[in-house]
Protein backbone atom coordinates (compact mmCIF):
# COMPACT_ATOMS: atom_id res chain seq x y z
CA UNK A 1 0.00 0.00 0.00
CA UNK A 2 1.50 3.34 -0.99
CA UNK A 3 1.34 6.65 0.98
CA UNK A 4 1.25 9.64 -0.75
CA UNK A 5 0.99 13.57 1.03
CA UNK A 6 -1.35 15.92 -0.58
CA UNK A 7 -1.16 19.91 0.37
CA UNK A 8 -4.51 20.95 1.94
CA UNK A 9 -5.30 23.70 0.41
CA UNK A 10 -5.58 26.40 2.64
CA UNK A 11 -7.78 29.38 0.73
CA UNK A 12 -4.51 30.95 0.37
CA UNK A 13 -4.70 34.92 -0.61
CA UNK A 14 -2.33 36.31 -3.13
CA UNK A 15 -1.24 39.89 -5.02
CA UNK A 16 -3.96 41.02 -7.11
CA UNK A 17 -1.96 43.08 -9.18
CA UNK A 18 -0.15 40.44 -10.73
CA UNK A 19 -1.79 37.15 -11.86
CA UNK A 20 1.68 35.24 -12.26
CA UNK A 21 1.64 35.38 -8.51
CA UNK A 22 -1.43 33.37 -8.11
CA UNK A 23 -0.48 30.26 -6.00
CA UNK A 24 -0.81 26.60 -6.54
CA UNK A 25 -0.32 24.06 -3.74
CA UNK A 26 1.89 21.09 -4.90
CA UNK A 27 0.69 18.46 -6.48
CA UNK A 28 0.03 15.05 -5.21
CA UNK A 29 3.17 12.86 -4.91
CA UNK A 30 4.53 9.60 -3.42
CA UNK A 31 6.89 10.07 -0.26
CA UNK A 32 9.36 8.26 1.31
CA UNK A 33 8.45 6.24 4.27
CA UNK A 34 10.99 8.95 6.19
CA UNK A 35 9.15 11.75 4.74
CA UNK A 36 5.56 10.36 5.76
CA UNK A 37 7.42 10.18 9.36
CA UNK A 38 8.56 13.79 9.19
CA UNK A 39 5.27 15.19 8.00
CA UNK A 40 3.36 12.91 10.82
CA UNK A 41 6.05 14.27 13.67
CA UNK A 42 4.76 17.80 12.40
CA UNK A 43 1.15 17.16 13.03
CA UNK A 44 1.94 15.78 15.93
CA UNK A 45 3.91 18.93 17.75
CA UNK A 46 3.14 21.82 15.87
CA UNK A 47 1.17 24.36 18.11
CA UNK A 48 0.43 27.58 17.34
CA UNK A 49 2.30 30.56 17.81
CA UNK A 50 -1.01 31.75 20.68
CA UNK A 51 -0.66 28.55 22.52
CA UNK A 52 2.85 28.71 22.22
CA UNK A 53 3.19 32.31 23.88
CA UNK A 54 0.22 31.82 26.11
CA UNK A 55 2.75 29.08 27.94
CA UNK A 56 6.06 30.28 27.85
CA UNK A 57 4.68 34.34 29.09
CA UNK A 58 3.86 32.69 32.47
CA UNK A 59 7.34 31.24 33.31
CA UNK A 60 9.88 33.39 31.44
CA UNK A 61 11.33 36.77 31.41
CA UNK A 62 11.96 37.12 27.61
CA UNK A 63 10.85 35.36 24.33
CA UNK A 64 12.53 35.84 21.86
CA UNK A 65 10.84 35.69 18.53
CA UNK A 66 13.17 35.64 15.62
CA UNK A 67 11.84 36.24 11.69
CA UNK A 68 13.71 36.87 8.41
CA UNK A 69 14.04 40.24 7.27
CA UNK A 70 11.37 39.45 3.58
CA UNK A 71 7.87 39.36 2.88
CA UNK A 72 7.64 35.76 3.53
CA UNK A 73 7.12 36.10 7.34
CA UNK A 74 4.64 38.52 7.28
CA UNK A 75 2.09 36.22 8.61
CA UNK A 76 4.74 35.59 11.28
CA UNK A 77 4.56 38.90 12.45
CA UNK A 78 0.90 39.37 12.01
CA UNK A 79 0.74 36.40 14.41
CA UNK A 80 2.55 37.88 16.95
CA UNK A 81 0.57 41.68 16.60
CA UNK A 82 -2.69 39.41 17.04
CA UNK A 83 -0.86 37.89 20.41
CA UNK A 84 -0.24 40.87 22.29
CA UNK A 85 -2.94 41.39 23.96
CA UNK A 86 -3.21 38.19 25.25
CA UNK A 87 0.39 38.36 26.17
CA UNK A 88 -0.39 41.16 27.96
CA UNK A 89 -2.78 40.07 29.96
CA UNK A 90 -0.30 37.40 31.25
CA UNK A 91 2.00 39.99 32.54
CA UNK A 92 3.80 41.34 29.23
CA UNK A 93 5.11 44.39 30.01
CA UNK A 94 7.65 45.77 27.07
CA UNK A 95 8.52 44.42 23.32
CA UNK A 96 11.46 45.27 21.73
CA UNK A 97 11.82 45.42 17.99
CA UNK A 98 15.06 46.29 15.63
CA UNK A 99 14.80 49.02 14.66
CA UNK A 100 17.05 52.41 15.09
CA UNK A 101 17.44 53.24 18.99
CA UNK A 102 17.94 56.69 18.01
CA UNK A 103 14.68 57.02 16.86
CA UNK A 104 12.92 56.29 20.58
CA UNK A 105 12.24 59.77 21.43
CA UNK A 106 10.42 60.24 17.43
CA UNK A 107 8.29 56.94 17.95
CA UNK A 108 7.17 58.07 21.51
CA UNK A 109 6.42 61.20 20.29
CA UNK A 110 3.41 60.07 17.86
CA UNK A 111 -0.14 60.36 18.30
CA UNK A 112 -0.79 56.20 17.75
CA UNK A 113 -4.76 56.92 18.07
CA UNK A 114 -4.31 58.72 14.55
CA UNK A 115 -5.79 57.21 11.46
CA UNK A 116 -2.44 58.38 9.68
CA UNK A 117 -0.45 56.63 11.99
CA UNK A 118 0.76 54.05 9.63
CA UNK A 119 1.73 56.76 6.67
CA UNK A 120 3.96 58.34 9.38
CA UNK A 121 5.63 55.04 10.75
CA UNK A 122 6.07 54.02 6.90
CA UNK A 123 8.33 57.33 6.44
CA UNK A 124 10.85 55.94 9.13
CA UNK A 125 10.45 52.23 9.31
CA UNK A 126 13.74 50.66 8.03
CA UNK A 127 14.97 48.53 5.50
CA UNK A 128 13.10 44.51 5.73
CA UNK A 129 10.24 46.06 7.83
CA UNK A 130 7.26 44.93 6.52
CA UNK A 131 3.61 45.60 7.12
CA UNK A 132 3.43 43.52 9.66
CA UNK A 133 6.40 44.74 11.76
CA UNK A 134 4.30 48.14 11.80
CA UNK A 135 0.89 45.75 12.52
CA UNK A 136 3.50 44.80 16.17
CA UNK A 137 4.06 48.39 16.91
CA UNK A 138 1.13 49.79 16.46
CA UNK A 139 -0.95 47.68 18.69
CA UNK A 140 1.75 47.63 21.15
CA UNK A 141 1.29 50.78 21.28
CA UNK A 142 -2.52 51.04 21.85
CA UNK A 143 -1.98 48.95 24.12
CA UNK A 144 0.27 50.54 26.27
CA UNK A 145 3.30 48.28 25.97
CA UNK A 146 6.60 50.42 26.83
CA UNK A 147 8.01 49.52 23.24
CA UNK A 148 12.08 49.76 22.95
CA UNK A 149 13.73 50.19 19.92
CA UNK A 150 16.77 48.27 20.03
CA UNK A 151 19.01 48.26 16.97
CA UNK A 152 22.57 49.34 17.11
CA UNK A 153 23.77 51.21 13.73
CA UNK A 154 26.47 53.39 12.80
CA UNK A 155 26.13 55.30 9.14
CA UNK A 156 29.94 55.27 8.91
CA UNK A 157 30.51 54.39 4.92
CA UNK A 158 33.65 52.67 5.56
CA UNK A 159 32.70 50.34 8.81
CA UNK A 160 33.12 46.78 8.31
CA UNK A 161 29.49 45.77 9.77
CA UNK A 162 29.62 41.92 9.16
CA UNK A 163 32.77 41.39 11.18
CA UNK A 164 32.58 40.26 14.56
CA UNK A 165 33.68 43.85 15.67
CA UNK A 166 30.17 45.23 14.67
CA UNK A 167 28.16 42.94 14.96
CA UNK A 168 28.89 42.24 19.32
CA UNK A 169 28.77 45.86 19.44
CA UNK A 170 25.43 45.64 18.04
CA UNK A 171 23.86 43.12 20.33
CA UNK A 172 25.57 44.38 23.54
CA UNK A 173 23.61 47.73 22.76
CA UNK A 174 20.54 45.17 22.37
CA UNK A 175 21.27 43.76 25.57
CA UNK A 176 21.78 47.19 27.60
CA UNK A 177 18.79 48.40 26.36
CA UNK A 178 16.33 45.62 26.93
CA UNK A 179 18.61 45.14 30.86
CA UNK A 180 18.40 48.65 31.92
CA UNK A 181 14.81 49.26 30.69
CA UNK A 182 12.92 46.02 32.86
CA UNK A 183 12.77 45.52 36.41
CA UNK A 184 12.10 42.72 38.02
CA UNK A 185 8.36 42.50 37.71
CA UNK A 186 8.56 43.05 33.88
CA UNK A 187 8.57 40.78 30.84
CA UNK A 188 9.63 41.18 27.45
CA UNK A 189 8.82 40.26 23.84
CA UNK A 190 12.07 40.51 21.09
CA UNK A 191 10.71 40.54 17.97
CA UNK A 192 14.05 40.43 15.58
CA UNK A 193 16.13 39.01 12.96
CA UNK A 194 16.32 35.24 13.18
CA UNK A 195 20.28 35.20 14.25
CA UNK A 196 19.92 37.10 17.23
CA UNK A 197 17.68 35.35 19.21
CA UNK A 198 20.44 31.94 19.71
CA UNK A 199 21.33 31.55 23.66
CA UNK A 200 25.10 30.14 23.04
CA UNK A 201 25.76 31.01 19.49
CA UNK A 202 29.57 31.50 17.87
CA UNK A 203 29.16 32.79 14.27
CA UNK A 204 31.81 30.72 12.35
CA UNK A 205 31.79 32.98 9.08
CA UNK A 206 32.58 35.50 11.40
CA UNK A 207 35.18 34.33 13.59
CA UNK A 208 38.79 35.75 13.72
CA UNK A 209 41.48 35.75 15.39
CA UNK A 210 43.21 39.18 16.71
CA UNK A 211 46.42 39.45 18.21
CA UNK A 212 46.03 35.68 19.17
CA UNK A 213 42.64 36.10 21.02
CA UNK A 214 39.61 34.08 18.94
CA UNK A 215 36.69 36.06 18.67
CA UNK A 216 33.76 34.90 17.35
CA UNK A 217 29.66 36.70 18.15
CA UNK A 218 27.75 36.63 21.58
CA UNK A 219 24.31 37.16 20.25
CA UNK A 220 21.28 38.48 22.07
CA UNK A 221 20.20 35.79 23.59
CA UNK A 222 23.38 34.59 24.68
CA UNK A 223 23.88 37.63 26.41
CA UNK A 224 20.34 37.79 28.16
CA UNK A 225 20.76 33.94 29.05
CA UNK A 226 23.63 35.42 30.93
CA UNK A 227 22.06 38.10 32.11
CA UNK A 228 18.17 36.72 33.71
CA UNK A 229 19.07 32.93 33.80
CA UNK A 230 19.23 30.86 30.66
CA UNK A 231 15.53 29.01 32.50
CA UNK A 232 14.23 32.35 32.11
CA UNK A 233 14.89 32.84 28.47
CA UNK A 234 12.91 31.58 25.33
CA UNK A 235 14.00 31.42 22.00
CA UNK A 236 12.29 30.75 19.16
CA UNK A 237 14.10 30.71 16.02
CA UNK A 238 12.61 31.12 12.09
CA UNK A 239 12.57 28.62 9.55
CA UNK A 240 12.17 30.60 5.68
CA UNK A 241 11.75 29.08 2.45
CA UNK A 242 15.91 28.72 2.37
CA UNK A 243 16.26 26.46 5.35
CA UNK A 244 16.83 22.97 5.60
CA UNK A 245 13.71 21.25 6.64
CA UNK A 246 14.80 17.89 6.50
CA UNK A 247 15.51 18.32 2.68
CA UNK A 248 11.69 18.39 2.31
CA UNK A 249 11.74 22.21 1.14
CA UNK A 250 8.12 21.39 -0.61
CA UNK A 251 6.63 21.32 2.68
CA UNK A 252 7.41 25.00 3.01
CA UNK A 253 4.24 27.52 2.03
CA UNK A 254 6.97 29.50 0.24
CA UNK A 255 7.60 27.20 -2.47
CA UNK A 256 6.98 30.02 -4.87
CA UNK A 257 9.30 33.10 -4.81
CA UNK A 258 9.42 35.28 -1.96
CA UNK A 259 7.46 37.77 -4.61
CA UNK A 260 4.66 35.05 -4.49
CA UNK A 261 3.61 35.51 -1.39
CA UNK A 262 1.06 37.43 -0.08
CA UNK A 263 -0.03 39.72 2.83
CA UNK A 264 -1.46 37.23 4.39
CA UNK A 265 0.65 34.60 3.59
CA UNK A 266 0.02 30.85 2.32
CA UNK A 267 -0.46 28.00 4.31
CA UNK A 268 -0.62 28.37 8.54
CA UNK A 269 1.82 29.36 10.67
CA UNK A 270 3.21 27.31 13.41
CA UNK A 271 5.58 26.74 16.24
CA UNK A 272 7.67 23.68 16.79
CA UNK A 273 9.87 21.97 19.39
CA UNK A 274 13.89 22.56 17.59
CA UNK A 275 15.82 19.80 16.97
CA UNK A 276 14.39 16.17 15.96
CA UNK A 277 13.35 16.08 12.26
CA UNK A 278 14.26 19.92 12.16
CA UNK A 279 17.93 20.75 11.14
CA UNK A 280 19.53 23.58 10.64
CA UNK A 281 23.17 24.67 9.50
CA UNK A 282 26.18 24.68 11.68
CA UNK A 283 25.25 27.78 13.67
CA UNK A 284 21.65 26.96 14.67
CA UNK A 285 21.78 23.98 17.48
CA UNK A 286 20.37 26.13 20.50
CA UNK A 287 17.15 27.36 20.49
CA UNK A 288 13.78 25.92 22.12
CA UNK A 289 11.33 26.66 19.03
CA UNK A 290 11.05 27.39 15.21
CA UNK A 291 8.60 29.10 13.83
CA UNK A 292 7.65 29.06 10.36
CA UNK A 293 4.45 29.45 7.60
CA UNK A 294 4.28 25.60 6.57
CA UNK A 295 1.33 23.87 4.09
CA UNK A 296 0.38 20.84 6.21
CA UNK A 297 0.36 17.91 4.14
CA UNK A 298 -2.20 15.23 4.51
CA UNK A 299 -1.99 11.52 4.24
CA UNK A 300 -3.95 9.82 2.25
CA UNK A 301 -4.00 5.56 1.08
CA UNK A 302 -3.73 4.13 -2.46
């Protein structure tokens, strides 16, 4: 008896300005008896990112929710602007996005009850920010979340900013801000770029060696491991279209270009213990979650 998976078909949305954009689920196809294992390990564990949140805002200090800078995790981040209030209501206190510290005292300045709010947060969102990065800020916002800008950057033409130099400078800045701005009844949501968000991470690509002292990069959640108690930490790591899910890239809702995919996204998104069927490259080996916008295959019999 064969097994084959077959993409459920999840009234996906797409760009209405361009009908070469329209998605199409895969087709039908037999699987591997390890592939029917993966895709039935998924449906067994996957949660969403709600229940996910709900559990971890109760015990821990700080999740850390890491995405890919490109349209593909937009429903990513609209899953975590639907979440806040709910986080807040368990005890959430402050999220921190990455975007320019410098321009704190501009985004606390804003009117956020405005219905031109967005136009003005468009004029100084930065590069990768999508919609749904604004979505997060907004409601945080209305809310009455203390939100913290947290990025690091220096406009210096001729800095070096992938070298290890840079790039602990930039997540010690993360850390001081997020340490210096909670006390200890508060609780924080980091809603950043994927590679920040590891607890024990060295950066191979980026290691050197200087004056015969190795120096590789402390991320953020290395440092706030350090800094609150690695059991008080959370990190939950993203999965794009690019990573390795078990070789079984198909299963991704991304399948089509990153210019495929809609606001809304394809597929569902969901959250899922790291490690077992999940593999990553050489640098990821130390978070507790991915998250990710997956179609869920179904099983069915020949």
């Amino acid at each position: 008896m064969s097994e084959f998976l077959e993409a459920e078909q999840l009234m996906p949305t797409h760009r209405t300005n361009d009908e070469k954009t329209q998605y199409t689920p895969p087709k039908s196809k037999e699987y591997s008896p390890k592939e029917v294992e993966v895709i039935n390990w998924i449906k067994q564990n996957k949660k969403t990112p709600s229940e996910i949140f709900e559990k971890l805002i109760k015990s821990k200090r700080v999740i850390l929710v890491g995405e890919s800078h490109l349209n593909e995790h937009e429903p990513i981040r609209d899953a975590v602007a639907a979440s806040l209030l709910e986080l807040q209501e368990n005890g959430l206190t402050h999220v921190a996005l990455e975007m320019d510290s410098r321009k704190q005292a501009h985004i606390d300045s804003l009117n956020y009850s405005l219905p031109n709010i967005r136009k003005d947060l468009e004029k100084i969102a930065p590069a990768g920010w999508g919609d749904g990065n604004i979505d997060i800020l907004i409601m945080a916002k209305q809310l009455g979340l203390k939100v913290l800008l947290i990025n690091y950057d220096d406009d210096r033409p001729d800095l070096k900013k992938n070298d290890a130099h840079y790039q602990n400078r930039r997540d010690e800045h993360m850390t001081d801000i997020i340490t210096s701005s909670m006390d200890q009844n508060s609780k924080c949501l980091v809603f950043i770029g994927s590679r920040h968000v590891h607890k024990s991470i060295v950066e191979k690509e980026r290691v050197i060696s200087e004056k015969g002292k190795h120096l590789g990069v402390k991320r953020l959640g290395a440092r706030l491991s350090e800094y609150f108690g690695n059991q008080n930490i959370a990190s939950i790591r993203a999965l794009n279209r690019t990573s390795n899910f078990d070789g079984l890239l198909g299963f991704m809702s991304n399948t089509p270009t990153v210019e495929d995919v809609s606001r809304r996204g394809i597929g569902e998104v969901v959250v899922l213990p790291d490690g077992g069927p999940i593999k990553g490259d050489s640098r990821v080996t130390d978070s507790d979650f991915v998250i990710t916008t997956i179609d869920i295959p179904k099983i069915r019999k020949k």
